[in-house]
N, C-alpha and C. Protein backbone atom coordinates (compact mmCIF):
# COMPACT_ATOMS: atom_id res chain seq x y z
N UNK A 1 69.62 79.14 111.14
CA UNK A 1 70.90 79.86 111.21
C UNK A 1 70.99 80.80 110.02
N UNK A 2 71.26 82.09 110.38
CA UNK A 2 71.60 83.07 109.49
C UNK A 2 72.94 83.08 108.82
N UNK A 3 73.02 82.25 108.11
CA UNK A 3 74.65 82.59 107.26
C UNK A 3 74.82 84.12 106.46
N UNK A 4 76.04 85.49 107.04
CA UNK A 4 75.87 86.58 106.75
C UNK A 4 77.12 86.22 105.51
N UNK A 5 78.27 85.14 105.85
CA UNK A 5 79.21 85.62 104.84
C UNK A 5 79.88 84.57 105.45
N UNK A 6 81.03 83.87 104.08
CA UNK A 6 81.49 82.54 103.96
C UNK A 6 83.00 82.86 103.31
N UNK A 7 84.47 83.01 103.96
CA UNK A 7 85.25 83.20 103.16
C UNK A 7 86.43 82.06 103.38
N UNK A 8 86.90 81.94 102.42
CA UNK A 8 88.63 80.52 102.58
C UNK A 8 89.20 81.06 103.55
N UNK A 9 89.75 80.15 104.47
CA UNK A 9 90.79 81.30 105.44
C UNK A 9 92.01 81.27 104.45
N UNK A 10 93.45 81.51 105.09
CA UNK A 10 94.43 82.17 104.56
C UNK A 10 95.33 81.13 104.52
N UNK A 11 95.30 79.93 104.85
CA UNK A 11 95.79 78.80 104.19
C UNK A 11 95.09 77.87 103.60
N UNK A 12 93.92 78.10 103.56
CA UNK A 12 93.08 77.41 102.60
C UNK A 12 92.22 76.30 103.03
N UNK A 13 92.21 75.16 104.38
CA UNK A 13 91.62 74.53 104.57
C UNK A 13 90.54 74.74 105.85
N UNK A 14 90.04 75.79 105.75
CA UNK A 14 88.90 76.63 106.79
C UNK A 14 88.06 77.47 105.65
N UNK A 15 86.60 77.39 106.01
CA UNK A 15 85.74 78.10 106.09
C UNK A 15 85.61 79.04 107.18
N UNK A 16 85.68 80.65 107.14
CA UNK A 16 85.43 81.34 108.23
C UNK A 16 84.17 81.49 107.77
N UNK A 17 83.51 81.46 108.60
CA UNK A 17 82.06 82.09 108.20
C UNK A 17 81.20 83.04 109.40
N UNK A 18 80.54 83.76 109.28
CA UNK A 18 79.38 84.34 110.05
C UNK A 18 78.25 84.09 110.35
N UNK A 19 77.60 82.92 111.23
CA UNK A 19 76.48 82.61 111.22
C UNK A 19 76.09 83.29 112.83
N UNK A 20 74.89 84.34 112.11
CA UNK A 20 74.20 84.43 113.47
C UNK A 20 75.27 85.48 114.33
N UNK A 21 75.90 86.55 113.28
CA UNK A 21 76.95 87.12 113.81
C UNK A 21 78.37 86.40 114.64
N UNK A 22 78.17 85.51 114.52
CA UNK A 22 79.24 84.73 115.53
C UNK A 22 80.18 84.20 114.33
N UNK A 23 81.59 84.61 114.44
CA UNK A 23 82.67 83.66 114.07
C UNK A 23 82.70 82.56 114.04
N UNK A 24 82.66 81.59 113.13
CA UNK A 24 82.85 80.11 112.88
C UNK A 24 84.04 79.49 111.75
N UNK A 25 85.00 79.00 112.31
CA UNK A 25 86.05 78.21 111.63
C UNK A 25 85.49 76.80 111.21
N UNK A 26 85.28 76.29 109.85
CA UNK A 26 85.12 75.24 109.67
C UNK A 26 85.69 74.20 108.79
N UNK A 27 86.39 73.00 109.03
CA UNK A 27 87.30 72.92 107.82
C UNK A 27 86.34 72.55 106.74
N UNK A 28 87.09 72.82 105.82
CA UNK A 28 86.71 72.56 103.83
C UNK A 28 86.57 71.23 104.05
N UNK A 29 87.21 70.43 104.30
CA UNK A 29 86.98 68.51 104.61
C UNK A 29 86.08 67.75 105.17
N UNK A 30 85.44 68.58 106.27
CA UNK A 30 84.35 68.24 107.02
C UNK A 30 83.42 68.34 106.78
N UNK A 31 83.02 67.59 105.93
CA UNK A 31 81.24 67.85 105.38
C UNK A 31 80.23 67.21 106.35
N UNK A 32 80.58 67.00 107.76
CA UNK A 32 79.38 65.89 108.83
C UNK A 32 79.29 68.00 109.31
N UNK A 33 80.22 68.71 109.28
CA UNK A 33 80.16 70.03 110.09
C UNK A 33 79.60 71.05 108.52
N UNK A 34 80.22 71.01 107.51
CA UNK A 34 79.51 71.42 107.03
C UNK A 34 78.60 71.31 106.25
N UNK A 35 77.65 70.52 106.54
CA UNK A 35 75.97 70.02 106.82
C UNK A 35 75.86 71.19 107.85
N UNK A 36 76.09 70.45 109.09
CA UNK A 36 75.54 71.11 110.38
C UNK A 36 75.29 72.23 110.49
N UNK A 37 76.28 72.95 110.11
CA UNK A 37 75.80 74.59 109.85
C UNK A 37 75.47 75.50 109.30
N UNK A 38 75.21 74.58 107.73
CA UNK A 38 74.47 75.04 106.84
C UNK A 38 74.87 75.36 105.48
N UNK A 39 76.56 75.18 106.12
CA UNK A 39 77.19 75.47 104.07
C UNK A 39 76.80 74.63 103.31
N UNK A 40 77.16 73.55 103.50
CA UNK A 40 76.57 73.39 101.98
C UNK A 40 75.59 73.48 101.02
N UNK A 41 74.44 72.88 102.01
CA UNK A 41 72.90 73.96 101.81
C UNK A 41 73.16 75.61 100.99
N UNK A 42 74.04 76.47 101.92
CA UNK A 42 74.42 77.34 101.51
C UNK A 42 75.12 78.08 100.09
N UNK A 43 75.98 76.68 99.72
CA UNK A 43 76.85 76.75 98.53
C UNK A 43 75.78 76.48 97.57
N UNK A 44 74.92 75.07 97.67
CA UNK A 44 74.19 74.47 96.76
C UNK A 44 73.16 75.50 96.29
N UNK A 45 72.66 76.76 97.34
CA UNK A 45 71.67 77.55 96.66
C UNK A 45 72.50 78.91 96.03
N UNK A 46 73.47 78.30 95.64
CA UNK A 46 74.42 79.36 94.36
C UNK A 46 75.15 80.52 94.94
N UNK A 47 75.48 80.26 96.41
CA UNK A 47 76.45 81.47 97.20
C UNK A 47 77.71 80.91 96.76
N UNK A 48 78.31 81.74 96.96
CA UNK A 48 80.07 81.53 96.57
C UNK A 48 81.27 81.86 97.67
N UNK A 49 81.50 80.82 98.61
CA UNK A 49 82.49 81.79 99.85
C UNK A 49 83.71 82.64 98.78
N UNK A 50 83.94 83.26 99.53
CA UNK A 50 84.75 84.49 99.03
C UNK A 50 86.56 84.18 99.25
N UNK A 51 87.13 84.12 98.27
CA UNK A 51 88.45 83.52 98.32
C UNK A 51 89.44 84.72 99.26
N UNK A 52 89.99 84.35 99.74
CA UNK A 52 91.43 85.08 100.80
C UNK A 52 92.02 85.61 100.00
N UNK A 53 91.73 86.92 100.63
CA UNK A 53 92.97 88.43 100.15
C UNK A 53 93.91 88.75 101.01
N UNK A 54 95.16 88.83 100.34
CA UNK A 54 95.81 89.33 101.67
C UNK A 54 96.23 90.57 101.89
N UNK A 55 96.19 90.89 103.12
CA UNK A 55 96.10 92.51 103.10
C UNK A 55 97.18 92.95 102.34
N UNK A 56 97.29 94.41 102.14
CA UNK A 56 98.31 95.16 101.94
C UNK A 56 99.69 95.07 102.90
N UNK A 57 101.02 94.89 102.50
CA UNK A 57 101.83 95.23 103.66
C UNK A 57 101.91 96.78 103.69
N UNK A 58 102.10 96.56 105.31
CA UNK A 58 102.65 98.11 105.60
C UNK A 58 103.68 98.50 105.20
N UNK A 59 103.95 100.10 105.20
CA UNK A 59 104.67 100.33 104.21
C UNK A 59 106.39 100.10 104.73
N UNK A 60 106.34 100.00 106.26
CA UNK A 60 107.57 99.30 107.13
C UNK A 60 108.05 98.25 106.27
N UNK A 61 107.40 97.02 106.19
CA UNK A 61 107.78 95.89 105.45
C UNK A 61 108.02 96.07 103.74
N UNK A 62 107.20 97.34 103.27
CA UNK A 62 107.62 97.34 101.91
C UNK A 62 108.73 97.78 101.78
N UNK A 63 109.43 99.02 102.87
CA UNK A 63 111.19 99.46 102.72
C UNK A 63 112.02 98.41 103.05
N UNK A 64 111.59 97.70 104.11
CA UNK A 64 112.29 96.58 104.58
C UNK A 64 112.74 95.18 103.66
N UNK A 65 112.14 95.49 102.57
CA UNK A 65 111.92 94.70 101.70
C UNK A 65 113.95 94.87 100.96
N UNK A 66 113.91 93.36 100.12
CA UNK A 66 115.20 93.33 99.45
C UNK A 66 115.41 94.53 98.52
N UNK A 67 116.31 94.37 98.06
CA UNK A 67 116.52 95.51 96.44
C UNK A 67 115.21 95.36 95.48
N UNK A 68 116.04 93.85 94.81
CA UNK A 68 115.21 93.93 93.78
C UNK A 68 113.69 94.20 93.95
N UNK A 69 113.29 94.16 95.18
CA UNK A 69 111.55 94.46 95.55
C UNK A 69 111.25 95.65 95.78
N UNK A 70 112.01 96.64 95.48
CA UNK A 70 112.47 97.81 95.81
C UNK A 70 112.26 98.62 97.22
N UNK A 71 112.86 97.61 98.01
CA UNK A 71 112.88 97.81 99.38
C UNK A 71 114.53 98.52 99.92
N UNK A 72 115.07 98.75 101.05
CA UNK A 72 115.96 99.42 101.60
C UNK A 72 117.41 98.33 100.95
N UNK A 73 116.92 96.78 101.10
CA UNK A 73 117.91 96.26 101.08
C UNK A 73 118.42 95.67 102.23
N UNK A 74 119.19 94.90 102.49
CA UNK A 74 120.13 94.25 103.76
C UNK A 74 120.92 94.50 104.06
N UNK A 75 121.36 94.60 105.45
CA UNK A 75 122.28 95.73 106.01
C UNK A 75 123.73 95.60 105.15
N UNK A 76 123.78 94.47 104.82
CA UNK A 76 125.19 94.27 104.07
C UNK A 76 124.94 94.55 102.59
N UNK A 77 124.50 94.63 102.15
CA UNK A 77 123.96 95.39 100.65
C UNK A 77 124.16 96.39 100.98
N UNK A 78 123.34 97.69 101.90
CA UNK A 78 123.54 98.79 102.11
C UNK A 78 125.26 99.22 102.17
N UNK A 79 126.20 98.38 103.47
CA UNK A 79 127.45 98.44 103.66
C UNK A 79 128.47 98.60 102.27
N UNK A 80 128.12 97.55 101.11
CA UNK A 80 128.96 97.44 99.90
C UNK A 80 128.36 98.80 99.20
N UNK A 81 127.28 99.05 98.97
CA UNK A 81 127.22 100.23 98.89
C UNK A 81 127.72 101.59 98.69
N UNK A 82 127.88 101.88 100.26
CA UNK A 82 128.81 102.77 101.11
C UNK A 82 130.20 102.42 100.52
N UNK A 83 130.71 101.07 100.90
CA UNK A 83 132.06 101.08 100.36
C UNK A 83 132.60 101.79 99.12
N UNK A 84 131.99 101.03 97.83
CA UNK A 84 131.76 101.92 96.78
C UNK A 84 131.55 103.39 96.45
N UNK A 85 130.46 103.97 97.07
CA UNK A 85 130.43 104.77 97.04
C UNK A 85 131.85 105.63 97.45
N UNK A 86 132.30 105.18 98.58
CA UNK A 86 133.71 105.68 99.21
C UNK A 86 134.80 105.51 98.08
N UNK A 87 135.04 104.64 97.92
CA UNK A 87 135.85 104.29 96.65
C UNK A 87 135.87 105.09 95.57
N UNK A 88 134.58 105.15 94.80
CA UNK A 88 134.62 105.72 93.91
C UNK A 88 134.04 107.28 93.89
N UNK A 89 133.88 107.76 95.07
CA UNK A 89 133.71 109.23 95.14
C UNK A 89 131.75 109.40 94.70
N UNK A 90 131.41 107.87 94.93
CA UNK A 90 129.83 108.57 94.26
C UNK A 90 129.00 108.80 95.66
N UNK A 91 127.57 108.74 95.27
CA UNK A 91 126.67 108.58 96.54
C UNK A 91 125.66 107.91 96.08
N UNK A 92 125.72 106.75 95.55
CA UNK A 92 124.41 105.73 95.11
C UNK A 92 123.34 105.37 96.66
N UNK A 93 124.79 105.10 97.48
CA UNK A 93 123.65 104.82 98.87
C UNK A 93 122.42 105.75 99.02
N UNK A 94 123.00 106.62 99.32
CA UNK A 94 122.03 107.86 99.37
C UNK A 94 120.72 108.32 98.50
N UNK A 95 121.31 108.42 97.12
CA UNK A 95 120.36 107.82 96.23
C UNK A 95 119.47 106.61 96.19
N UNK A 96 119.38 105.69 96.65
CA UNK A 96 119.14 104.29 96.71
C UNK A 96 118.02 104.92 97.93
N UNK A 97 118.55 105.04 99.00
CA UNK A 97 117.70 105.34 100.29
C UNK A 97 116.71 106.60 100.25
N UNK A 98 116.93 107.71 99.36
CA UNK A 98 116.02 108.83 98.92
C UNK A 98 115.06 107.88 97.86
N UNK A 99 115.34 106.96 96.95
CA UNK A 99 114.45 106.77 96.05
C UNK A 99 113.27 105.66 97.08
N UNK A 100 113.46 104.95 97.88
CA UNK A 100 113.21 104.50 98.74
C UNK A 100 111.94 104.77 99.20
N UNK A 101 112.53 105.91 100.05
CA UNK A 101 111.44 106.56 100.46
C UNK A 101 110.60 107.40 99.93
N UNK A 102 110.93 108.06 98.52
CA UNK A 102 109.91 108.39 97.85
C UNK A 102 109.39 107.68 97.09
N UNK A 103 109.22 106.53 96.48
CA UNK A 103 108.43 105.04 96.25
C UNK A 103 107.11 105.33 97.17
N UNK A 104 107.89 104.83 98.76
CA UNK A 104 106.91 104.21 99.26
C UNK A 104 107.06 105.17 100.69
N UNK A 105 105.78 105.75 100.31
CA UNK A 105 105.84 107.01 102.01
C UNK A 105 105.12 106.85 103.27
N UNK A 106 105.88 106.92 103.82
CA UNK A 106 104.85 106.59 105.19
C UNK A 106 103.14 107.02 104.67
N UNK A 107 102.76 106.28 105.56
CA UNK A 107 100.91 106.19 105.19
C UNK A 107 100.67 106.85 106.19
């Protein structure tokens, strides 16, 4: 078996690996499976599976995001906002929603 590449999955108790081009899920616990297919063999001759990255969010979820994450905020954050703004003659909303989107621009 050709092992091409060995990484943690994304909660941590899987080996994804590539043997032989083919997708293989294997758990981290199962050492009768991983024998069988060659990790550990694999690990023991000084390979290293490759720890879980997680992608980038899109940039949808980064506006969508709270304040302090410097996202759009929640619709009721936005609303007090507005109120204020009304109140006191400013335009923070607006401001708030321009800085927003120039942060983080569509991709």
């Amino acid at each position: 078996m050709a092992i091409t590449k060995v990484s943690i999955s994304e909660c941590g108790v899987n080996y994804n690996c590539e043997i032989n081009g083919e997708g293989v899920g294997i758990p981290i616990n199962d050492t009768e499976a991983l024998k069988r297919f060659g990790i550990t063999e694999w690990i023991d001759d000084g390979n290293t599976p490759e720890p879980y990255v997680a992608p980038e969010p899109h940039w949808i979820d980064k506006r969508l995001a709270n304040i302090e994450n410097g996202g759009y905020g929640s619709i009721g954050e936005q609303l007090d906002m507005l109120y204020w703004d009304k109140e006191n003659g400013t335009n923070n909303w607006k401001k708030h929603i321009d800085k927003v989107k120039s942060d983080i621009p569509k991709e």
